[in-house]
Protein backbone atom coordinates (compact mmCIF):
# COMPACT_ATOMS: atom_id res chain seq x y z
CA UNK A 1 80.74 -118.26 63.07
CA UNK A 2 77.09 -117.13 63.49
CA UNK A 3 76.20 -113.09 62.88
CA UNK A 4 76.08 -112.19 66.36
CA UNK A 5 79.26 -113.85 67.51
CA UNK A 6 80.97 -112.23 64.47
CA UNK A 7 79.41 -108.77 65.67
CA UNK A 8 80.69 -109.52 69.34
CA UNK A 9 84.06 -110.06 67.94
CA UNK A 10 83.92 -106.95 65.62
CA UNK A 11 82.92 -105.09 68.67
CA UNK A 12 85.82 -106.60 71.03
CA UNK A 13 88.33 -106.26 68.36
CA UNK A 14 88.33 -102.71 68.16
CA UNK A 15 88.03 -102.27 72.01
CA UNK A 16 91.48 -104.63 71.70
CA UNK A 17 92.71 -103.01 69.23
CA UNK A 18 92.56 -99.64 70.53
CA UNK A 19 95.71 -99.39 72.98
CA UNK A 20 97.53 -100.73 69.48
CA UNK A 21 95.86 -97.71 67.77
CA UNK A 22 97.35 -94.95 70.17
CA UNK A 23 100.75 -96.56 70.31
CA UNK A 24 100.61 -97.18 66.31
CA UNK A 25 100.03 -93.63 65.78
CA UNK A 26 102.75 -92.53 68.09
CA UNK A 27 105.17 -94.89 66.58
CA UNK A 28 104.30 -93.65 63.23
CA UNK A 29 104.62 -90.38 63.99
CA UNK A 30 108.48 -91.13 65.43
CA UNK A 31 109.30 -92.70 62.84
CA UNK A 32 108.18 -90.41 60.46
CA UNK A 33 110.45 -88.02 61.43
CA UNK A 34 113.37 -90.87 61.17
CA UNK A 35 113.38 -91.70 65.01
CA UNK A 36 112.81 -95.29 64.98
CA UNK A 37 111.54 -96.36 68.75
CA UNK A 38 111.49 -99.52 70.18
CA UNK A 39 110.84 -98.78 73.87
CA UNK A 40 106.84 -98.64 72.74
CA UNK A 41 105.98 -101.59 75.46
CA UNK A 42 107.96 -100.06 78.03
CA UNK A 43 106.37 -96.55 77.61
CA UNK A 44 103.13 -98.14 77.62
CA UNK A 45 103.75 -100.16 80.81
CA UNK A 46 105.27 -96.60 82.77
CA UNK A 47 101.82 -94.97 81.08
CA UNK A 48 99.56 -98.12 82.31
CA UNK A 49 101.08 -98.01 85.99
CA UNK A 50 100.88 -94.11 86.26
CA UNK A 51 97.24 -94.01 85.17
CA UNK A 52 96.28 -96.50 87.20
CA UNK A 53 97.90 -94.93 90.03
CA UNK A 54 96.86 -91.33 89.24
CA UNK A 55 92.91 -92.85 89.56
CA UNK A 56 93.37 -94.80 92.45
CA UNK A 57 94.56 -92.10 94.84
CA UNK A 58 92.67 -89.03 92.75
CA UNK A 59 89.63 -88.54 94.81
CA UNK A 60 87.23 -86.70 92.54
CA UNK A 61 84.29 -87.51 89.81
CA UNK A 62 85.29 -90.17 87.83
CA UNK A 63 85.62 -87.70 84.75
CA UNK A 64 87.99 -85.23 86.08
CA UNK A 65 90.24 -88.77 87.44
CA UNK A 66 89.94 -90.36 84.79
CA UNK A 67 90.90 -87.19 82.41
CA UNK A 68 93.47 -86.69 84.35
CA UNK A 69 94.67 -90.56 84.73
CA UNK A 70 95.30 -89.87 80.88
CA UNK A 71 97.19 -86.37 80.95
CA UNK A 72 99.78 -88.20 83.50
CA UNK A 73 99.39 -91.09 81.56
CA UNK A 74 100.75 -89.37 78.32
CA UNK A 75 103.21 -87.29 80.63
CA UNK A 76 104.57 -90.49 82.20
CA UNK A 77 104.88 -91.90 78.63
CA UNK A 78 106.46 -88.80 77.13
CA UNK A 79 108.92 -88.62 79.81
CA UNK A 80 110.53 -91.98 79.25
CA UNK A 81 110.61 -91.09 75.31
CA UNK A 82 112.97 -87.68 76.20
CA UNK A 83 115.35 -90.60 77.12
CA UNK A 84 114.85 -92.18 74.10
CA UNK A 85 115.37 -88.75 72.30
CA UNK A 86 118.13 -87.17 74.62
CA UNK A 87 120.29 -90.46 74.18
CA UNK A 88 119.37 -91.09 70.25
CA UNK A 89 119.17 -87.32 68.87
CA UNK A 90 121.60 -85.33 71.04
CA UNK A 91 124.40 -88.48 71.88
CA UNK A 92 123.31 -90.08 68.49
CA UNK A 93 123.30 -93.53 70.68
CA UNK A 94 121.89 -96.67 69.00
CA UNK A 95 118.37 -96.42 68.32
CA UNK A 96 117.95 -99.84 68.13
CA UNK A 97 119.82 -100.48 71.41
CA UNK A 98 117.98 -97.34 73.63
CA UNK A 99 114.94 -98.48 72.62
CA UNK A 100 115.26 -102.19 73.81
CA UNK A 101 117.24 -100.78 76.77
CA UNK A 102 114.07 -98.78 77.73
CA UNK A 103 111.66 -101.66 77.31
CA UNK A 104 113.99 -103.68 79.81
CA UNK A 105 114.12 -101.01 82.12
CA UNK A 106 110.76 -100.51 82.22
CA UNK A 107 108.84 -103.55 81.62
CA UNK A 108 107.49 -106.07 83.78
CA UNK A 109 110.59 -107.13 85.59
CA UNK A 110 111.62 -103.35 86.09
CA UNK A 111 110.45 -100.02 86.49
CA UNK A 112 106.92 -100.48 86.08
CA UNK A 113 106.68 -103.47 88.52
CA UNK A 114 108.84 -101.72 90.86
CA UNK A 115 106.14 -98.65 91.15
CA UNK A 116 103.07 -101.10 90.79
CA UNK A 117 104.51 -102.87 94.33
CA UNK A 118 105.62 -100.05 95.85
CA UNK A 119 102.13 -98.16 95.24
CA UNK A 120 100.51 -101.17 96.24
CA UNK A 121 98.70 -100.99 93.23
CA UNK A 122 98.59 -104.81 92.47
CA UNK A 123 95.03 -106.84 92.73
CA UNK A 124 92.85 -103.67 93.49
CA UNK A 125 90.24 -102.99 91.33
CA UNK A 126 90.23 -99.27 89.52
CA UNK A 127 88.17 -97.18 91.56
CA UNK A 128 86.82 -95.22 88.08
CA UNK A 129 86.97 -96.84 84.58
CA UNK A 130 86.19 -95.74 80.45
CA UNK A 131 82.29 -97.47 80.04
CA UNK A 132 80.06 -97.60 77.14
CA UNK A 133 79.27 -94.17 76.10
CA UNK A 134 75.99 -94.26 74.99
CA UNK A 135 72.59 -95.94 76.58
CA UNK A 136 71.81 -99.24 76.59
CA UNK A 137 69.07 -99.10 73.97
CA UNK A 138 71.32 -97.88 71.55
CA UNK A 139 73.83 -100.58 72.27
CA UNK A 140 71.14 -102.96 71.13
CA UNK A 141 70.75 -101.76 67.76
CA UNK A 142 71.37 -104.68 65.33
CA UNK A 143 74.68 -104.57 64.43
CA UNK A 144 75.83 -101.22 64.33
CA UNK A 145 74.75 -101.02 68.15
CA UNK A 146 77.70 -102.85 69.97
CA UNK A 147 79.89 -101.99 66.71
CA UNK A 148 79.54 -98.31 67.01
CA UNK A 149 77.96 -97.28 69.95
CA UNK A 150 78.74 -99.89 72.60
CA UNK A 151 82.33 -98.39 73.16
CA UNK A 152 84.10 -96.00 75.45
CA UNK A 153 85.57 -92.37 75.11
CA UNK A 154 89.20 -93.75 74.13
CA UNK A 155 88.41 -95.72 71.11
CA UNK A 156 86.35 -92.38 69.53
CA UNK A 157 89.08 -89.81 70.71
CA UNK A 158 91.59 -92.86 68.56
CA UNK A 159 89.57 -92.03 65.81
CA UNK A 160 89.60 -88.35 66.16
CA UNK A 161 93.47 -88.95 66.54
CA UNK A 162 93.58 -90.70 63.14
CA UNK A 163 91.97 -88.15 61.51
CA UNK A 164 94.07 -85.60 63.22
CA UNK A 165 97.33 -87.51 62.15
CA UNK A 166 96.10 -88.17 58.71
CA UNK A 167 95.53 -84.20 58.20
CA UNK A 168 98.88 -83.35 60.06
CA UNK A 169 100.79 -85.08 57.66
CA UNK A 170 99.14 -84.57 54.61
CA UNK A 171 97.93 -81.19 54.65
CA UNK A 172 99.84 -79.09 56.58
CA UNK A 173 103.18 -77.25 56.58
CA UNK A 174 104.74 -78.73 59.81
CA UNK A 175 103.66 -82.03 58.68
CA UNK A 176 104.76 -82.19 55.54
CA UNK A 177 108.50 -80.63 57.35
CA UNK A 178 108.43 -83.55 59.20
CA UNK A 179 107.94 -85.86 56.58
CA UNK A 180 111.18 -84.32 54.82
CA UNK A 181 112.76 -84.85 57.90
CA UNK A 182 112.25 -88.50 58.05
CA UNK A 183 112.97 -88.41 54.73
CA UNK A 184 116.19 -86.46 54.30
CA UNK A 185 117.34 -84.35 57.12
CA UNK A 186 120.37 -82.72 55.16
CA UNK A 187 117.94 -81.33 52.80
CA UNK A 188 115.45 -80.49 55.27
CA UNK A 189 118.32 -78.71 57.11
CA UNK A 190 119.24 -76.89 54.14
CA UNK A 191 115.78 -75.55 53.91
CA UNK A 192 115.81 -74.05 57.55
CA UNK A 193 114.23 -76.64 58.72
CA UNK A 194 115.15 -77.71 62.53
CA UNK A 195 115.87 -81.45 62.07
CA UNK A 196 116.80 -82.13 65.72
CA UNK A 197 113.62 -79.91 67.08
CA UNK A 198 110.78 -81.62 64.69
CA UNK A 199 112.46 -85.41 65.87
CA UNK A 200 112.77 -84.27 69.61
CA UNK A 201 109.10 -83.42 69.58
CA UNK A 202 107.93 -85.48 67.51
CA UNK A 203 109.11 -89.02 70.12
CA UNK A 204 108.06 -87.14 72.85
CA UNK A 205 104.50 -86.91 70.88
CA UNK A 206 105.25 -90.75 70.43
CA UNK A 207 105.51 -91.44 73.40
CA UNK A 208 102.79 -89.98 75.52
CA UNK A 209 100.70 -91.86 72.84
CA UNK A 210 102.32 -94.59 74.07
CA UNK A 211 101.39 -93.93 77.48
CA UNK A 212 97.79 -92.93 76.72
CA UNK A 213 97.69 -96.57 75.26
CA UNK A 214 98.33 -98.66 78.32
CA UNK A 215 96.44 -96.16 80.70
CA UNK A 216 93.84 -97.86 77.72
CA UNK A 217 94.68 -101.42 79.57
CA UNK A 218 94.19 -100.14 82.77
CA UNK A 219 91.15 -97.81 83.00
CA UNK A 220 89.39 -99.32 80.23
CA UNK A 221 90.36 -102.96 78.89
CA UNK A 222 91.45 -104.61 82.04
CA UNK A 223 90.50 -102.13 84.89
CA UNK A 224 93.60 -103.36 87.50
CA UNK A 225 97.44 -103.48 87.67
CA UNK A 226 98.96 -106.31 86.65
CA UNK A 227 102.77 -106.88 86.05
CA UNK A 228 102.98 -106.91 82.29
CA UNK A 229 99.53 -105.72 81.53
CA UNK A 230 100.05 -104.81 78.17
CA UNK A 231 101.35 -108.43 77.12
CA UNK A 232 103.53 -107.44 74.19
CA UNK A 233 100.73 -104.88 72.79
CA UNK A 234 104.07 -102.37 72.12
CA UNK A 235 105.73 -104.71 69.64
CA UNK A 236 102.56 -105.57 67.84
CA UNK A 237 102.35 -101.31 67.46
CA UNK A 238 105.83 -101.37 66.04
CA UNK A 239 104.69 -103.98 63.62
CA UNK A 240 101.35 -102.17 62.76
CA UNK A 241 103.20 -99.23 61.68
CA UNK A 242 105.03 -101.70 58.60
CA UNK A 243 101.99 -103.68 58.26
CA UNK A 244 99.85 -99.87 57.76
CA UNK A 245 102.85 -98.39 55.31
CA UNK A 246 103.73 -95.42 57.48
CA UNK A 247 99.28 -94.23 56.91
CA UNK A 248 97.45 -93.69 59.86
CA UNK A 249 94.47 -94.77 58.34
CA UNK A 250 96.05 -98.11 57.71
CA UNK A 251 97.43 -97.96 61.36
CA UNK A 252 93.23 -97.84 62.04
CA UNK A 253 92.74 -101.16 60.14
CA UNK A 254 95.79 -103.24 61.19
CA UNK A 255 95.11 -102.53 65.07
CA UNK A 256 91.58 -103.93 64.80
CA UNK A 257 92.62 -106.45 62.91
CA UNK A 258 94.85 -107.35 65.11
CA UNK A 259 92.14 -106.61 68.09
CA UNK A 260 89.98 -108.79 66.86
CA UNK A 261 92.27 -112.02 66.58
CA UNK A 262 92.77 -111.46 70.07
CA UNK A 263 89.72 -111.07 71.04
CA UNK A 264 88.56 -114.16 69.02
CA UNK A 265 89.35 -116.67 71.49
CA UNK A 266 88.15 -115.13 74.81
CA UNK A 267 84.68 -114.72 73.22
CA UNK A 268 84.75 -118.54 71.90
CA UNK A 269 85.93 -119.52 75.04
CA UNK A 270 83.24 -117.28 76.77
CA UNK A 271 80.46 -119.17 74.24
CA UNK A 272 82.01 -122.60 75.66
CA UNK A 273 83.22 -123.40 72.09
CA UNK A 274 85.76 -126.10 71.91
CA UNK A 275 88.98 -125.10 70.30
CA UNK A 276 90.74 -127.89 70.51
CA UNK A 277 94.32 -127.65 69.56
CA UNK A 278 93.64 -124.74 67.75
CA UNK A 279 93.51 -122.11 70.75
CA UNK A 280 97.64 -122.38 70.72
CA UNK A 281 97.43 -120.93 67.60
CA UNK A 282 94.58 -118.53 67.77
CA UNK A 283 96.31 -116.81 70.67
CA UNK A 284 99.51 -116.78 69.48
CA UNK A 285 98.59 -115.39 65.72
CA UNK A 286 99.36 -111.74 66.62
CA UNK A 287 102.39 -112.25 67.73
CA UNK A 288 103.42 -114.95 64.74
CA UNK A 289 102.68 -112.32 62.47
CA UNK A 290 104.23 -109.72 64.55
CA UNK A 291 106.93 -110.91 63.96
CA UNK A 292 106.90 -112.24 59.80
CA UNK A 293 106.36 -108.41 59.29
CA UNK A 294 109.23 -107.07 61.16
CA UNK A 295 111.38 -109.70 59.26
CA UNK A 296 110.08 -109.32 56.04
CA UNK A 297 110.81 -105.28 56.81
CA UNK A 298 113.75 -105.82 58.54
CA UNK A 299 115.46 -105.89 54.62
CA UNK A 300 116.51 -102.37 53.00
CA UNK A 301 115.15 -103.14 49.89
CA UNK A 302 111.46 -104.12 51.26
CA UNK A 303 111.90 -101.19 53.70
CA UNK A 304 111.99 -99.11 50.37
CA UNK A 305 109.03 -100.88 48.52
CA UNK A 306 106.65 -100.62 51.78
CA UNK A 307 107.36 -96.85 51.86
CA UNK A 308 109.63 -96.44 54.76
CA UNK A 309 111.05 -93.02 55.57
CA UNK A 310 114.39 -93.12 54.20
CA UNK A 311 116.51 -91.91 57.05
CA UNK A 312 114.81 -93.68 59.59
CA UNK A 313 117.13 -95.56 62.37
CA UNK A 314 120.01 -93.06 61.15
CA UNK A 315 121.75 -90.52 63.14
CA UNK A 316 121.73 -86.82 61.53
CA UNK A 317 125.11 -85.11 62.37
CA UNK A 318 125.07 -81.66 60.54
CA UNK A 319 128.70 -81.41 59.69
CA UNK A 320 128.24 -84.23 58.05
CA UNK A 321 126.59 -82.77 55.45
């Protein structure tokens, strides 16, 4: 791989791996407060479908649509994680079960495709999209150019989100409550601490991340509705949160790792570089590896060693105590 193709792919993997930033950050932040939520894809589909629709029929500058695209983006996804919440918190329903029930519900074959049709959204193209945010000539800087300064808004406000995160937890009160929370919620409760207030908000947080990372697909990455846009995107977040040990800053690294493998064979392809019977496996290495983390977590005992919160997945029932 020549320097410039690697520096394409640099570039494209972080513009990729964005959408798995948000929704790795919202994830984390769920399941730091012991809320484990597996309707990530489906949030990000309703959040992908609702931006795309808020743009299309906003008729303003592009700025104020496409700000706005994202508030109802995060709103749509927020919504659908109250459901998640209200069933797992308040009923103390399966996680594991409301979470795939959501991503059925609203994935390609439900309610996202259902409002995509009916808003005849499909095959148009977005009337406003994210672009570069700097000039040209700065894009054309050797290597830091296209690296740095050839992307849009989203992927720096991702960054500003990481940092955000990464002080939330770390360094302040609330944070730190939370992180007692996900860690154990009788003790927390014993301490004052609201254990079902700090996981409510804290999966409603989750989600409109979630939804702010497939409005990413639509305004930004692919700039249309598609049934399915976000091709699986929400499990590789779920696994990014493992693969980063519950760090945001780690949740940074994974997601462009994981960008970049998918971007690797569109731009080889793009170069007319024969893969041979190796582009099988190029395109399906995210997901492969998707899903060796999950089962290599999926044990208590490695749950433990990569630093999972200890309650997470269980239901906190104060008289229980």
């Amino acid at each position: 791989m020549n320097n410039s193709l690697l520096v394409v792919v640099i570039a494209s993997g972080i513009a990729y791996g964005t959408p798995l930033l948000f929704a790795s950050l919202g994830e984390l932040l769920a399941e730091r407060s012991g809320v484990l939520n597996l309707g990530v894809e489906g949030m990000m589909l309703v959040g992908a479908v609702m931006g795309f629709w808020t743009v299309q029929r906003l008729h303003t500058g592009a700025g104020l649509s496409l700000a706005a695209a994202v508030g109802v983006a995060a709103i749509a996804g927020a919504a659908m994680a109250l459901i998640h919440a209200f069933l797992v918190i308040t009923l103390r329903a399966s996680q594991i079960v409301s979470g795939l029930a959501l991503t059925i519900f609203a994935g390609a074959a439900g309610l996202s495709s259902y409002l995509g049709n009916d808003l005849n959204l499909a095959d148009a193209p977005a009337r406003h999209t994210f672009h570069s945010l700097f000039p040209s000539s700065i894009q054309r800087w050797p290597i830091v150019g296209p690296i740095v300064f050839g992307q849009n808004v989203l992927v720096y406000a991702s960054w500003a989100c990481v940092i955000a995160v990464w002080l939330y937890l770390s360094k302040t009160r609330p944070g730190l409550n939370v992180r007692a929370v996900g860690e154990s919620p009788a003790t927390a409760d014993a301490m004052g601490i609201s254990v079902t207030a700090y996981r409510y908000s804290h999966t409603l947080v989750g989600g409109a991340f979630a939804g702010v990372a497939g409005a990413t697909f639509t305004l930004a990455i692919t700039p249309q509705w598609v049934n399915g846009v976000t091709g699986g995107a929400g499990w590789i977040a779920i696994a990014l949160v493992i693969f980063a040990f519950w760090r945001p800053e780690l949740c940074l690294v994974g997601a462009y790792f994981f960008g970049a493998l998918q971007a690797l064979a569109p731009q080889l392809q793009a170069r007319e570089i024969n893969l041979g019977p190796t582009a099988l496996w190029t395109n399906t290495l995210p997901y492969v590896m998707t899903i060796v983390v999950l089962v290599l977590a999926s044990a208590s005992g490695a749950r433990r060693r990569l630093g999972a919160p200890a309650a997470l997945g269980a239901p906190y029932v104060r008289e229980e105590r």
